[in-house]
C-alpha atoms as a PDB file:
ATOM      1  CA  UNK A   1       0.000   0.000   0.000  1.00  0.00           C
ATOM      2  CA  UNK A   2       1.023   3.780  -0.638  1.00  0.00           C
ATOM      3  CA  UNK A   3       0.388   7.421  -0.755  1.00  0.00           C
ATOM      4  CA  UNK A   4       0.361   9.012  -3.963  1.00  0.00           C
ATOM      5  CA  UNK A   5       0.649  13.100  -2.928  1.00  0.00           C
ATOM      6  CA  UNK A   6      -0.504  15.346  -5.186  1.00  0.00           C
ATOM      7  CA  UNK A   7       1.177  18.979  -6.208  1.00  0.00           C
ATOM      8  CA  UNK A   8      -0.665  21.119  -3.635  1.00  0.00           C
ATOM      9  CA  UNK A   9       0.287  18.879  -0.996  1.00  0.00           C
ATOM     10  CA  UNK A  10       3.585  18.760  -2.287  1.00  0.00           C
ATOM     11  CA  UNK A  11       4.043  22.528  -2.133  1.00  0.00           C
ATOM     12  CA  UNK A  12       2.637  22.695   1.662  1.00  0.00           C
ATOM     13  CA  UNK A  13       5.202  20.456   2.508  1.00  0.00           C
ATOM     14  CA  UNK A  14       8.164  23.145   0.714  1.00  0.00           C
ATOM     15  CA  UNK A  15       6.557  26.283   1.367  1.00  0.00           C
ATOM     16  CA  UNK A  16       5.663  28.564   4.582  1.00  0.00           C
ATOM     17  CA  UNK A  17       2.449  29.818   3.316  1.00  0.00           C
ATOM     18  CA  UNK A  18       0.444  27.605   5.371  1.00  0.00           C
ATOM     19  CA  UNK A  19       2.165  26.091   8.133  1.00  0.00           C
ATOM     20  CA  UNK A  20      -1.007  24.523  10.127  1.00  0.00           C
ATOM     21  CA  UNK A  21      -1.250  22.322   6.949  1.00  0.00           C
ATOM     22  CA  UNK A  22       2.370  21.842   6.821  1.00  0.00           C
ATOM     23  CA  UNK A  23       2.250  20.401  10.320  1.00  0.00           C
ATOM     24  CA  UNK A  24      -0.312  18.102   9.708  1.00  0.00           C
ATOM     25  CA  UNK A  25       0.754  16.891   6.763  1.00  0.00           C
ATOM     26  CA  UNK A  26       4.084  15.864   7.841  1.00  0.00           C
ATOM     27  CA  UNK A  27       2.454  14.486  10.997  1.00  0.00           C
ATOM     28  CA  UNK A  28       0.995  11.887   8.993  1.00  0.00           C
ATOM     29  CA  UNK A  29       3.774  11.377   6.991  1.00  0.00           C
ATOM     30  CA  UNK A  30       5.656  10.425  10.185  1.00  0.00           C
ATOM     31  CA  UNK A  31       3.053   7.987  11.469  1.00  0.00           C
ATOM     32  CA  UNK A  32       3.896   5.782   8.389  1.00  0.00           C
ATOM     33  CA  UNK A  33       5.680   2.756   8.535  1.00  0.00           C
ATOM     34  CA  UNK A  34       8.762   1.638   6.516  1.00  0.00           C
ATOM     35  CA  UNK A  35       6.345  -1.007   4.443  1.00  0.00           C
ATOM     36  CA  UNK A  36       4.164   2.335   3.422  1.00  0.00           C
ATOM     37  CA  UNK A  37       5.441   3.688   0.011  1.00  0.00           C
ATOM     38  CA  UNK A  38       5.308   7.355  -0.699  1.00  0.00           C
ATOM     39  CA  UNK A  39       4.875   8.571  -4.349  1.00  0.00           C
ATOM     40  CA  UNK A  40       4.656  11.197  -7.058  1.00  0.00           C
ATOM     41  CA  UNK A  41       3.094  11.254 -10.208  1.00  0.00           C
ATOM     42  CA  UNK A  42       5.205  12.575 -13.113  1.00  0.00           C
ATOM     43  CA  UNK A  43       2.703  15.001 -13.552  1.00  0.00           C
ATOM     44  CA  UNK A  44       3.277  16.387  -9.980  1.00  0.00           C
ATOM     45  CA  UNK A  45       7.010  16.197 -10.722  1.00  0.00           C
ATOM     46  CA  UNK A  46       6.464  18.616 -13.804  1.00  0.00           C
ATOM     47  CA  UNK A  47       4.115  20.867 -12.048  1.00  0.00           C
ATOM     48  CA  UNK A  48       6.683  21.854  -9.579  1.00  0.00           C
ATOM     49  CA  UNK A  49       9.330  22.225 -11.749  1.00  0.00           C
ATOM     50  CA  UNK A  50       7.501  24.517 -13.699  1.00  0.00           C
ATOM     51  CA  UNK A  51       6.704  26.283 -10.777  1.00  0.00           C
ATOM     52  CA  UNK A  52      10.308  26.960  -9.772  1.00  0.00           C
ATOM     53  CA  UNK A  53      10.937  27.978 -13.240  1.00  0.00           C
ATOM     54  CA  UNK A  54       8.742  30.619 -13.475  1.00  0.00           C
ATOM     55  CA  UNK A  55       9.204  31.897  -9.792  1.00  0.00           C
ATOM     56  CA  UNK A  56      12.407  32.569 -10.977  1.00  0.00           C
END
């Protein structure tokens, strides 16, 4: 079994903006065990590296 996060999850977890989200987010990231896969879709991958690109 696994997580597949999506981007705006993904960006909670890198940003500031919203820490209370942040928080909880990585709270149940922590509560996973080893056998628990975490993933990311390619399409997540490209959406954030288009975001740093054009926050540049």
């Amino acid at each position: 079994m696994g997580y597949m996060l999506d981007t705006n999850i993904c960006i909670y977890l890198l940003t500031q903006r919203q820490p209370e989200y942040q928080q909880c987010i990585l709270s149940r990231l922590e509560s996973l065990t080893n056998d628990v896969a975490v993933y990311l879709s390619s399409v997540v991958v490209s959406e954030l590296s288009y975001g740093v690109r054009k926050s540049r």
